[in-house]
Protein backbone atom coordinates (compact mmCIF):
# COMPACT_ATOMS: atom_id res chain seq x y z
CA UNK A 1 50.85 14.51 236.09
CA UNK A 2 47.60 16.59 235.45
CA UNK A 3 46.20 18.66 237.35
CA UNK A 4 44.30 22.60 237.36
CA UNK A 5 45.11 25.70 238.30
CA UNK A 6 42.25 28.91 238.61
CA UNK A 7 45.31 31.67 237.44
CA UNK A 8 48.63 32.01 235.74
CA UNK A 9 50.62 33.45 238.84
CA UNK A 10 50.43 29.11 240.29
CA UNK A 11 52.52 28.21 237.11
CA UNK A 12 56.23 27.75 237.07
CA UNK A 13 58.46 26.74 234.01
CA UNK A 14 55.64 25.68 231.67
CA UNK A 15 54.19 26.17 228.24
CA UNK A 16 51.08 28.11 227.59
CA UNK A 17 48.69 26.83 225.25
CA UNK A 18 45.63 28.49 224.19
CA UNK A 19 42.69 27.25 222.36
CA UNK A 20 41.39 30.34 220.11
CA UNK A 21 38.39 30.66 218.14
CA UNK A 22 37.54 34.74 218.05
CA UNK A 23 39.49 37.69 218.57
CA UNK A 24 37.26 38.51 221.85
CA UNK A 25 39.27 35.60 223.46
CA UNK A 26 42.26 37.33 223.68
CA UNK A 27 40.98 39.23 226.36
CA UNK A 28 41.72 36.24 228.52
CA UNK A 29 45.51 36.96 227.59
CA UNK A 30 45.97 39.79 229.53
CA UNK A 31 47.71 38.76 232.38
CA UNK A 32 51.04 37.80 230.34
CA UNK A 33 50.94 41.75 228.54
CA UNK A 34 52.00 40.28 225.22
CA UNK A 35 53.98 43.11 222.73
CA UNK A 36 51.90 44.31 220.06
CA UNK A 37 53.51 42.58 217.30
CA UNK A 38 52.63 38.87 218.55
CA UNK A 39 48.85 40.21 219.33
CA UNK A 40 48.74 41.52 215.91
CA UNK A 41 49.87 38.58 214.70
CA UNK A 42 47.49 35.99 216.18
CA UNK A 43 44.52 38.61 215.44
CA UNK A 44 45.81 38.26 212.11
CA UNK A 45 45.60 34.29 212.12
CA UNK A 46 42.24 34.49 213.38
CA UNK A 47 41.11 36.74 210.81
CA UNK A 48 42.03 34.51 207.79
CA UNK A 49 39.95 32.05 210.00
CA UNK A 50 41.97 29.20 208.58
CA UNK A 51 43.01 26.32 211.28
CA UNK A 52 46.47 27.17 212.81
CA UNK A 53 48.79 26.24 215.16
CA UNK A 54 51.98 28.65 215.76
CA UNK A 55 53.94 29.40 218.68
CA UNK A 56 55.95 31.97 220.25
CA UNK A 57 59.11 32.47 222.39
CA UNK A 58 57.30 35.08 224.70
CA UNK A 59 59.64 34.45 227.78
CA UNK A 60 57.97 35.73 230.27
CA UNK A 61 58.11 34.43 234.40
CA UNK A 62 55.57 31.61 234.20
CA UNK A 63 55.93 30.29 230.59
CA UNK A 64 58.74 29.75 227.71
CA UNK A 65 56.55 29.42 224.68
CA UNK A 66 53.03 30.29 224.05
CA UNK A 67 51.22 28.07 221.67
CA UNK A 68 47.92 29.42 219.52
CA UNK A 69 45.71 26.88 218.29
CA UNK A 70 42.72 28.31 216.33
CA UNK A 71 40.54 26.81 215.10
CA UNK A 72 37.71 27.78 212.83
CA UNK A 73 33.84 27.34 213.47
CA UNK A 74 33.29 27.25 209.43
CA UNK A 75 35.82 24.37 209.10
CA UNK A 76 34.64 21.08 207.74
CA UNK A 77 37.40 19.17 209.30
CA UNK A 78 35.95 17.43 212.70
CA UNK A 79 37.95 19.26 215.97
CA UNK A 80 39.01 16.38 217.56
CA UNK A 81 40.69 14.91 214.40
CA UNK A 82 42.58 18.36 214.40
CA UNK A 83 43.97 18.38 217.27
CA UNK A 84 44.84 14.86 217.47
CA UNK A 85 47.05 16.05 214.61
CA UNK A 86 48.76 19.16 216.79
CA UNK A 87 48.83 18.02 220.92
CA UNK A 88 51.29 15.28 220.25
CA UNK A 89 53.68 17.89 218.68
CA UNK A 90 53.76 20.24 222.11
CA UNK A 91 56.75 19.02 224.46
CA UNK A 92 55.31 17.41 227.62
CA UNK A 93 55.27 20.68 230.25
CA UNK A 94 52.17 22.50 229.29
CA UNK A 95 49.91 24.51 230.80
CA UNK A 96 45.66 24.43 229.07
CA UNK A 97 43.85 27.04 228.70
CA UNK A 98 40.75 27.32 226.67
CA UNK A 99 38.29 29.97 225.62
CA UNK A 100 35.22 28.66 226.37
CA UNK A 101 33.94 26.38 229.43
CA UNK A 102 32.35 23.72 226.23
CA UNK A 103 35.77 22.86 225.29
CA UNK A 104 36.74 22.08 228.63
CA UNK A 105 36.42 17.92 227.77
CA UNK A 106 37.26 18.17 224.51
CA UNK A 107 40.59 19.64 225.49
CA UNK A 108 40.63 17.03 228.39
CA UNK A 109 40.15 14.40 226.17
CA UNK A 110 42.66 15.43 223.14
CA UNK A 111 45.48 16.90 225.41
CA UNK A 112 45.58 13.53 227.48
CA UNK A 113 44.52 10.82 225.60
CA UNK A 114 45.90 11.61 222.03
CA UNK A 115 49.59 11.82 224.01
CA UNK A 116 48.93 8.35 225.68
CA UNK A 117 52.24 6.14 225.47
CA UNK A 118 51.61 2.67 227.70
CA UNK A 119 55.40 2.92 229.77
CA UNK A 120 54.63 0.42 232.21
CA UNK A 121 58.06 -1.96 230.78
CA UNK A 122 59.88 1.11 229.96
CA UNK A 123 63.13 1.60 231.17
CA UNK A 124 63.16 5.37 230.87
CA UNK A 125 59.81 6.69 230.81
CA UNK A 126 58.60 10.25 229.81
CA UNK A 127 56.48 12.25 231.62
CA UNK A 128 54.63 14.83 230.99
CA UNK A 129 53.22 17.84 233.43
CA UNK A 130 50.16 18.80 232.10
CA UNK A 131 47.93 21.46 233.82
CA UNK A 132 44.86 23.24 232.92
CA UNK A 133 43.61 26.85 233.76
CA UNK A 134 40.19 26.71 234.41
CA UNK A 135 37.49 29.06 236.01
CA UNK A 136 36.64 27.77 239.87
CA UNK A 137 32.95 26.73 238.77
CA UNK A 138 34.14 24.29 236.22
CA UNK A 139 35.99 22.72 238.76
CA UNK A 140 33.52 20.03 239.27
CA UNK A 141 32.97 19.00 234.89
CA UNK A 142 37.19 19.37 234.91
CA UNK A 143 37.30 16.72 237.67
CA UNK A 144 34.17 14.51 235.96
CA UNK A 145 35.74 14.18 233.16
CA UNK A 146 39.36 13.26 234.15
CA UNK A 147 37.94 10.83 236.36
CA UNK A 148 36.64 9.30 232.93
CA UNK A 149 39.73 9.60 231.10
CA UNK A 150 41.46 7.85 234.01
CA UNK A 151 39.30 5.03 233.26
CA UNK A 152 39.64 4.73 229.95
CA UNK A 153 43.80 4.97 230.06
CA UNK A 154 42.82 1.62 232.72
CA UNK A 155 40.76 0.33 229.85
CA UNK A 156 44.10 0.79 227.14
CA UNK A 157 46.61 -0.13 229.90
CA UNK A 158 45.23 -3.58 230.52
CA UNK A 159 44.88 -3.88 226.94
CA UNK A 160 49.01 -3.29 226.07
CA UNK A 161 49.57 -5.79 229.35
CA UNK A 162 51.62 -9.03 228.40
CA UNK A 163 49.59 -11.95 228.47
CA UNK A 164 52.67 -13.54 230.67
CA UNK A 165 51.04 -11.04 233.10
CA UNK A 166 47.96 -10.63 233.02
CA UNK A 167 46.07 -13.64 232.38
CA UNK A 168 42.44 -15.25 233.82
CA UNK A 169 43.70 -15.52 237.35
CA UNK A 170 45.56 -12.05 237.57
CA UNK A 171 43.14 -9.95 235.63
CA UNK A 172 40.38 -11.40 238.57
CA UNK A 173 43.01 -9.94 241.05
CA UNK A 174 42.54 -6.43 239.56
CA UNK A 175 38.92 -6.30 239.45
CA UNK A 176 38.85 -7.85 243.29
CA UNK A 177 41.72 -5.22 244.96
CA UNK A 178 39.90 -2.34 243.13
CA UNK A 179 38.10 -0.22 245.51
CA UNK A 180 34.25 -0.57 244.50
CA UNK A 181 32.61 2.28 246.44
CA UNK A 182 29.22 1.18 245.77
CA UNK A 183 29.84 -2.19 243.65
CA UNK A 184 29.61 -5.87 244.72
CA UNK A 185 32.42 -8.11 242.85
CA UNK A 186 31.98 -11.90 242.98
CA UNK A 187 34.49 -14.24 241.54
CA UNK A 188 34.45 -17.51 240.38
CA UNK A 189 37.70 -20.12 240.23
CA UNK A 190 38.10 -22.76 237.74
CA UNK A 191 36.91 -25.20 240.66
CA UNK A 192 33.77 -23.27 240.74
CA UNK A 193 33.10 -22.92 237.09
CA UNK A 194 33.59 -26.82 236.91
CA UNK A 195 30.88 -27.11 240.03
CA UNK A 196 28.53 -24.60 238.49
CA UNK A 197 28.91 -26.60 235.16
CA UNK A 198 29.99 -23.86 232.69
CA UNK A 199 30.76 -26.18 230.64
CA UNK A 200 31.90 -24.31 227.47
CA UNK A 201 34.27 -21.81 229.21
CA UNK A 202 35.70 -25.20 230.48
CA UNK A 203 36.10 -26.21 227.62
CA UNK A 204 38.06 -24.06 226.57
CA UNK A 205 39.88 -22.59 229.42
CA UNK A 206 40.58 -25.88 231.47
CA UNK A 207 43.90 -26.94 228.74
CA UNK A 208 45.64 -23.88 229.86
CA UNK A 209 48.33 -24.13 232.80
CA UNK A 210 46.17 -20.61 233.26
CA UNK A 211 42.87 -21.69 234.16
CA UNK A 212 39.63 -19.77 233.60
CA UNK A 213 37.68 -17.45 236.21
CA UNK A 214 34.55 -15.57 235.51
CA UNK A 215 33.67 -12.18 237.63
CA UNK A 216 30.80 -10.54 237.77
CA UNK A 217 30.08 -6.94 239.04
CA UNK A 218 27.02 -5.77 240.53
CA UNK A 219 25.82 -2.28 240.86
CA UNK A 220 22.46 -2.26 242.38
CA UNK A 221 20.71 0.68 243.09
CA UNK A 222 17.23 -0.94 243.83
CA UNK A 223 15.72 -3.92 243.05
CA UNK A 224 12.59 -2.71 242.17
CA UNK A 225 14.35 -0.95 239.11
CA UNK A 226 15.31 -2.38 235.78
CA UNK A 227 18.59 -4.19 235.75
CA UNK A 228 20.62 -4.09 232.87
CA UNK A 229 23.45 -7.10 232.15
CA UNK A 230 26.69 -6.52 230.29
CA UNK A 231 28.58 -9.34 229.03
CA UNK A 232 32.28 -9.78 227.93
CA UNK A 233 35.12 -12.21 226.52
CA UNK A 234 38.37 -12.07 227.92
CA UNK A 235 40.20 -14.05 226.20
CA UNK A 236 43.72 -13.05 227.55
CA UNK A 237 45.38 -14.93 224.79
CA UNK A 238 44.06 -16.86 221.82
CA UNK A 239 46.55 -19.24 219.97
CA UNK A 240 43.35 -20.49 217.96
CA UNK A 241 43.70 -23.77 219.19
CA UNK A 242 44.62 -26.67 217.14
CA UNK A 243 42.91 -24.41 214.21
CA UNK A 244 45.84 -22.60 215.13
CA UNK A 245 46.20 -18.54 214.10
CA UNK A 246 48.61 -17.42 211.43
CA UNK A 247 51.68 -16.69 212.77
CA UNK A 248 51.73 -12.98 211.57
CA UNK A 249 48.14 -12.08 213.85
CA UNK A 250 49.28 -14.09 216.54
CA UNK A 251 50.60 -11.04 218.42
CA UNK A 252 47.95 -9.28 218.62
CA UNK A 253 46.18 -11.90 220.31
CA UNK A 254 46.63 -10.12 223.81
CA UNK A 255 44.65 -8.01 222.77
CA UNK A 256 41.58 -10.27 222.61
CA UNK A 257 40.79 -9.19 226.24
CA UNK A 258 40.29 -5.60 225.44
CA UNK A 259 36.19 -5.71 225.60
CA UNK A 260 36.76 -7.04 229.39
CA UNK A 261 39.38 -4.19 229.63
CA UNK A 262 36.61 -2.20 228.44
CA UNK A 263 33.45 -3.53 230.37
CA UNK A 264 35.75 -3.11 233.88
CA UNK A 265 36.63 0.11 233.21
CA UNK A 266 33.19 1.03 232.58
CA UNK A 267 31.91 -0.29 235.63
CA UNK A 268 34.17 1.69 237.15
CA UNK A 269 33.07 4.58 235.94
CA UNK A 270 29.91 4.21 237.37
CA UNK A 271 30.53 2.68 240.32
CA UNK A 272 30.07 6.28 241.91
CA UNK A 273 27.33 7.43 239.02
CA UNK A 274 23.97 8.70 239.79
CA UNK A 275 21.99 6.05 238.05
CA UNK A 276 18.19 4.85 237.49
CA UNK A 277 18.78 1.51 236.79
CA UNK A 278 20.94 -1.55 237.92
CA UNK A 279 23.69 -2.33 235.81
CA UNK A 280 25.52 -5.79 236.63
CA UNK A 281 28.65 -6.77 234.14
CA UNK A 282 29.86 -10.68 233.80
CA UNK A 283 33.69 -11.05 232.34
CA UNK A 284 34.11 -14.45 231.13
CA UNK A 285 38.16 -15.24 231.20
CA UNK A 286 40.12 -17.72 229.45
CA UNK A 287 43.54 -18.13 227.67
CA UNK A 288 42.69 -20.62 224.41
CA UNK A 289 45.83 -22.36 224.61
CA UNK A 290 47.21 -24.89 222.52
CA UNK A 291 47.65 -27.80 224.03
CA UNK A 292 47.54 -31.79 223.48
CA UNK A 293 44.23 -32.37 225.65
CA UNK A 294 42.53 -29.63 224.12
CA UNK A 295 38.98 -30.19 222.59
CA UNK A 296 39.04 -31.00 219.00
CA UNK A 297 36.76 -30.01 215.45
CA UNK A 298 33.97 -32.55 215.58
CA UNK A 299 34.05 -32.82 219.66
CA UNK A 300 30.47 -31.95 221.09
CA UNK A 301 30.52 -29.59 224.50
CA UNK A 302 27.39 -29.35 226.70
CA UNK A 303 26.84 -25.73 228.02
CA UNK A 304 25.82 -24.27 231.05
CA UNK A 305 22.17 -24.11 229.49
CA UNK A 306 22.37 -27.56 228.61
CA UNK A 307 22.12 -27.19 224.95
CA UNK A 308 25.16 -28.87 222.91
CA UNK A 309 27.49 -27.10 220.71
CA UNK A 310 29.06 -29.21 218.21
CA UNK A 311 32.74 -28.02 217.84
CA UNK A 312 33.51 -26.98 213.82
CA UNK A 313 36.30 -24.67 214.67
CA UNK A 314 38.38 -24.18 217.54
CA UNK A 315 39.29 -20.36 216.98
CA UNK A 316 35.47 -19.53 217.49
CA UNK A 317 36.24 -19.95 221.26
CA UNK A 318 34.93 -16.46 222.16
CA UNK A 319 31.32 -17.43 221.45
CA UNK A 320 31.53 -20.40 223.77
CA UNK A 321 32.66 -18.46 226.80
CA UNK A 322 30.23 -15.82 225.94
CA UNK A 323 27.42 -18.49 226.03
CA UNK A 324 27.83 -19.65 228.84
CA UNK A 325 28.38 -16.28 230.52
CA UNK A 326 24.84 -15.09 228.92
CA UNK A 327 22.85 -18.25 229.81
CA UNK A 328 24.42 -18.30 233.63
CA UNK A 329 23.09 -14.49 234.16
CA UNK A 330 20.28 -14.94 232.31
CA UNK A 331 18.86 -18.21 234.39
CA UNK A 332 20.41 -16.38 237.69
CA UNK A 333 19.52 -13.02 237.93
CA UNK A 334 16.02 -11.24 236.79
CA UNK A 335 16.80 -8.64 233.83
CA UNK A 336 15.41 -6.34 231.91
CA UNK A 337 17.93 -5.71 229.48
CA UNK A 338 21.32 -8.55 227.92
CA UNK A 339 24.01 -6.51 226.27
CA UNK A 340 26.89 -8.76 224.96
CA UNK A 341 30.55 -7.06 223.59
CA UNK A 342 32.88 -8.43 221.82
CA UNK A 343 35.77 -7.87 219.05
CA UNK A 344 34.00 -11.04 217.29
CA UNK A 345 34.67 -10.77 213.89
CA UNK A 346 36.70 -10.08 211.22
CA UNK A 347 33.62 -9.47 208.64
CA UNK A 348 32.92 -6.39 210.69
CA UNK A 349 36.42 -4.81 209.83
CA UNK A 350 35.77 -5.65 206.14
CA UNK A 351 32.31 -3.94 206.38
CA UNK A 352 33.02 -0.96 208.61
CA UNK A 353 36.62 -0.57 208.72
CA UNK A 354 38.18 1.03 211.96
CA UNK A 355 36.23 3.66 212.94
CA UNK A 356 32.70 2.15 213.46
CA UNK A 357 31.14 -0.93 215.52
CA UNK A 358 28.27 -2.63 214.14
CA UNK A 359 24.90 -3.10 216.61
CA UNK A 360 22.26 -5.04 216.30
CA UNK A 361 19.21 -7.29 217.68
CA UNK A 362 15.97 -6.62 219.12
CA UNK A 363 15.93 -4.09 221.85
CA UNK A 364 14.96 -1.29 219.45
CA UNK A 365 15.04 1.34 222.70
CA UNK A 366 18.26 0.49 223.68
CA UNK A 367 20.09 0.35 220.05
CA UNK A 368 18.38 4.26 219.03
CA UNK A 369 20.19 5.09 222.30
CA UNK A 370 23.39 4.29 220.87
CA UNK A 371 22.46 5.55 217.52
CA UNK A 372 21.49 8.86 218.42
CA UNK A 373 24.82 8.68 220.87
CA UNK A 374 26.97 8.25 217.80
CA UNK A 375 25.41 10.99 215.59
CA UNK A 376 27.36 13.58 218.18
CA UNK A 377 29.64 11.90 219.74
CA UNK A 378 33.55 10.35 219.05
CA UNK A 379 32.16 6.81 219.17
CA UNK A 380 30.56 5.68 215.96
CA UNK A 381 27.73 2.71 215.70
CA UNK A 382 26.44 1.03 212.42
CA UNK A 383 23.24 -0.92 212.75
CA UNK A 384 23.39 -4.43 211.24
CA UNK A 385 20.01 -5.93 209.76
CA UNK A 386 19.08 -9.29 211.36
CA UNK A 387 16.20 -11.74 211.19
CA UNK A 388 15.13 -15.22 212.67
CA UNK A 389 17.08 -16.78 209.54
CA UNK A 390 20.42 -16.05 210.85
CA UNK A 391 19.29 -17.73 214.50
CA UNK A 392 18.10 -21.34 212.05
CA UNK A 393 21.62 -21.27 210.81
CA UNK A 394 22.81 -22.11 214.30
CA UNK A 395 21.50 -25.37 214.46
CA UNK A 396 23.32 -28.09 214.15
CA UNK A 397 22.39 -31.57 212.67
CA UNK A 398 23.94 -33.81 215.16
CA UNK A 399 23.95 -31.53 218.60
CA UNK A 400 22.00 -28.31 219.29
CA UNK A 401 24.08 -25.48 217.27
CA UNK A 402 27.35 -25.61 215.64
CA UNK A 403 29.71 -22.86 216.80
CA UNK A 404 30.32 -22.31 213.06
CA UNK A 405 28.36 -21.54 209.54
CA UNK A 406 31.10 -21.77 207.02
CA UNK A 407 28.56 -20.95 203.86
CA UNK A 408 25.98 -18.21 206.00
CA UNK A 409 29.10 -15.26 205.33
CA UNK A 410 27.31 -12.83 207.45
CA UNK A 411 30.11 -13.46 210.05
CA UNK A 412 28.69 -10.86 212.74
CA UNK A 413 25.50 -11.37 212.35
CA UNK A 414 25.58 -15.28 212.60
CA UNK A 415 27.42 -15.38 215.53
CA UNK A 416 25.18 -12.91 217.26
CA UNK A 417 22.43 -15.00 216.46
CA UNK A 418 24.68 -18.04 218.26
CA UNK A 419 24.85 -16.08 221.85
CA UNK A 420 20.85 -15.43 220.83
CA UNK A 421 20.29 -19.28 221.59
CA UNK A 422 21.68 -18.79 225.67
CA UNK A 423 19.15 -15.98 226.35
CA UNK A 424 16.75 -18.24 228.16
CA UNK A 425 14.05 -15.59 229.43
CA UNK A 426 13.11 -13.76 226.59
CA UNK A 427 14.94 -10.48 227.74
CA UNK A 428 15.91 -7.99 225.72
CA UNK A 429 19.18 -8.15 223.89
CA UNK A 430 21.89 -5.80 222.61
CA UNK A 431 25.08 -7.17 220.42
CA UNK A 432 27.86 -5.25 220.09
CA UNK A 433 30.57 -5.92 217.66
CA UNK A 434 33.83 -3.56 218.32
CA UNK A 435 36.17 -6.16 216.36
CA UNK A 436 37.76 -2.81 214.42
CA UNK A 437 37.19 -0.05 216.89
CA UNK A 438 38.85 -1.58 219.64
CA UNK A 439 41.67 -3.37 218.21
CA UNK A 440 42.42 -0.58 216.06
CA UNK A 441 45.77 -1.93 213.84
CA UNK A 442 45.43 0.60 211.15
CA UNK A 443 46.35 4.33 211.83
CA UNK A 444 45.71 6.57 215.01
CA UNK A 445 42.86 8.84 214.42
CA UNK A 446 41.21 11.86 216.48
CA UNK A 447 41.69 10.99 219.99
CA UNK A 448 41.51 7.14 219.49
CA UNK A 449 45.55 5.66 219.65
CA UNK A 450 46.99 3.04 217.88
CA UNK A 451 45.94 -0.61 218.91
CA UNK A 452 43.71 -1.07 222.12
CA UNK A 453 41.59 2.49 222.53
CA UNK A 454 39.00 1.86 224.80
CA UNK A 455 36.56 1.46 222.64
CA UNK A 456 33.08 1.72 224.39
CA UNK A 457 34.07 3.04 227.72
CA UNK A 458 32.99 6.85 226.92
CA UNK A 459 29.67 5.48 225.16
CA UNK A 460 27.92 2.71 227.44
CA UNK A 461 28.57 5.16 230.69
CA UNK A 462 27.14 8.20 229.12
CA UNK A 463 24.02 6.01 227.87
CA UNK A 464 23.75 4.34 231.02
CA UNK A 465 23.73 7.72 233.24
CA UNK A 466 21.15 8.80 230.74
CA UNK A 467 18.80 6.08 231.19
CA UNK A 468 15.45 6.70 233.78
């Protein structure tokens, strides 16, 4: 439960918690007439301006404990990475209140998301009763903002959901009962993919007992304005195929539906945005099963653009259904702007680690956006260098491309250059590779968890309310 209060007299059985960074915001403890020797004592935390968390047993009607956290404008340590450090340490009934109306979010987003546990096959699960004290004219940012958490916790639920749950035809189901206020969802069955001849996610969704849908989103504010295109793998699990995955990463391979996860809760989020351009999102779901009938290294797949794609591995199945989502928007809709998303490669993890996704192609406007995004923000972006060589590497010398370049290396950059081949119009085109930052397997950090974050969600909203 979370939820805001404008003073202390509305709070019952709870723990205070106050984010300090002078002694002038002590003023705003008042109200609970602390005795002089704790107010010396955080004055005198304050004063060694050193980062500090310490509580107190201050038992007084409203509150058991009160909770200091200061922390110091001349420290070098990034805030959200200390308090990611402290908020999962405070027992679950707290009560938020800051010194400042500019850490409002960041309090929002530390306090909530750094605490996230997915329960949902939990016998016994915890709660926590969270609320925040805020002034009445920051009502509306408090309530903008958890509205955006809220979507981002969708984002990592999806992500921890068991493939024996949500697969192609039950993640559709989700995105079709949401309530769009302003959004138009369309959804396409295996029986239409096969009559719209998409023929790579087919390919490799058809094998599956599961079979493949693809749903797009629309959120069109005029037609006469630019209309930007997002497009996403769901893969809701990938075995590999009969290039079959090693058996210690094949659990994670739920997770290779996160960047849909992502892209839906996004739209989402501004479904009820005030916006300047069209934004329309495509999520292209499979499960890459293993199965006798399945296509085979050395098979030869037409695509929805008609090109063929000569079949060298069977684990590169994410660029196939991405191909065929890119070319179908790309011949059917008029765009300004192609983004694509996906956790594609494992080269980007060895280049950039956890923390940052790499971007890269030729819409120079939209990549500075995300650029200058990441310079202030908790999402990080890398640009990757690319060229027309990477795109000649594609080509195959028996079909049209090859879905793999075993001797090219530059794993996220060649297979960027592969989806290149299905923009048919010329339009501009983003790729995003998230591969590390959404599938995050190494260590919690800030207010990103363990496993799937959400990755993207906070970044692609704020850029899109941004854009005129």
């Amino acid at each position: 439960m979370v939820d805001f209060k404008y003073d202390f007299s509305e709070i019952k059985n709870s723990n205070l918690v106050f984010f300090v960074e002078k002694i002038d915001d002590l003023r705003l403890l008042k109200p609970l007439k602390l005795n002089k020797k704790i107010s010396d004592k955080i004055k005198e935390i304050i004063e060694k301006n050193e980062n500090k968390v310490v509580d107190f047993y201050i038992w007084e009607e409203n509150f058991e404990k009160l909770f200091i956290i200061f922390f110091s404008s001349e420290s070098k340590k990034d805030i959200n990475y200390f308090l990611w450090e402290e908020f999962p340490k405070l027992p679950s009934k707290l009560t938020i209140l800051t010194n400042s109306d500019k850490n409002i979010n960041i309090l929002l987003n530390n306090c909530l998301l750094s605490r996230y546990k997915y329960q949902e096959y939990k016998s016994k699960k915890e709660k926590d009763e969270i609320i925040f004290i805020i002034d009445q004219k920051n009502k509306d940012i408090f309530k903008q903002r958890l509205s955006t958490i809220k979507n981002i916790v969708l984002a990592r639920d999806l992500g921890f959901k068991p493939s024996n749950d949500l697969y192609p035809e039950t993640f559709a189901k989700i995105i079709k009962e949401t309530k769009f206020k302003n959004s138009k969802v369309k959804i396409f069955d295996f029986k239409a993919i096969e009559k719209k001849w998409l023929g790579l996610l087919s390919a490799v969704g058809k094998w599956s007992i599961k079979k493949p849908y693809m749903v797009i989103i629309e959120r069109i504010i005029d037609k006469s304005l630019p209309t930007i295109w997002l497009v996403w793998k769901g893969i809701t699990f990938d075995t590999g195929w009969i290039q079959v995955k090693p058996g210690d990463h094949m659990y994670e391979m739920k997770w290779d539906m996160c960047w849909a996860a992502a892209t839906f809760a996004t739209m989402k989020e501004l479904d009820e945005a005030d916006l300047s351009v069209n934004i329309i999102a495509c999520m292209v779901l499979a499960e890459n099963h293993i199965s006798w009938e399945s296509y085979k290294p050395s098979d030869i797949m037409t695509s929805y653009s008609w090109k063929t794609v000569d079949i060298i591995h069977t684990d590169a199945e994410w660029r196939l259904v991405l191909a065929d989502g890119v070319s179908y928007i790309s011949k059917n809709y008029k765009l300004n702007n192609i983004i694509t998303i996906a956790t594609l490669t494992w080269a980007c993890m060895v280049a950039l680690g956890y923390r940052y996704a790499w971007i890269m192609w030729n819409d120079e406007e939209m990549i500075s956006k995300f650029l200058e995004y990441s310079k202030n923000n908790f999402e990080k972006y890398n640009r990757l260098p690319f060229d027309d060589y990477f795109i000649e590497k594609t080509k195959s010398k028996i079909a049209d491309l090859e879905n793999l370049n075993r001797w090219v290396f530059a794993g996220s950059t060649m297979w960027a250059a592969f989806l290149s081949n299905f923009v048919l119009n010329g339009e501009k085109y983003t790729h995003l590779d998230i591969a590390g930052t959404a599938l995050n397997s190494l260590e919690p950090y800030g207010y990103a968890n363990l496993w799937m974050t959400w990755f993207w969600v906070d970044s692609l909203s704020s850029i899109f309310k941004e854009l005129k």
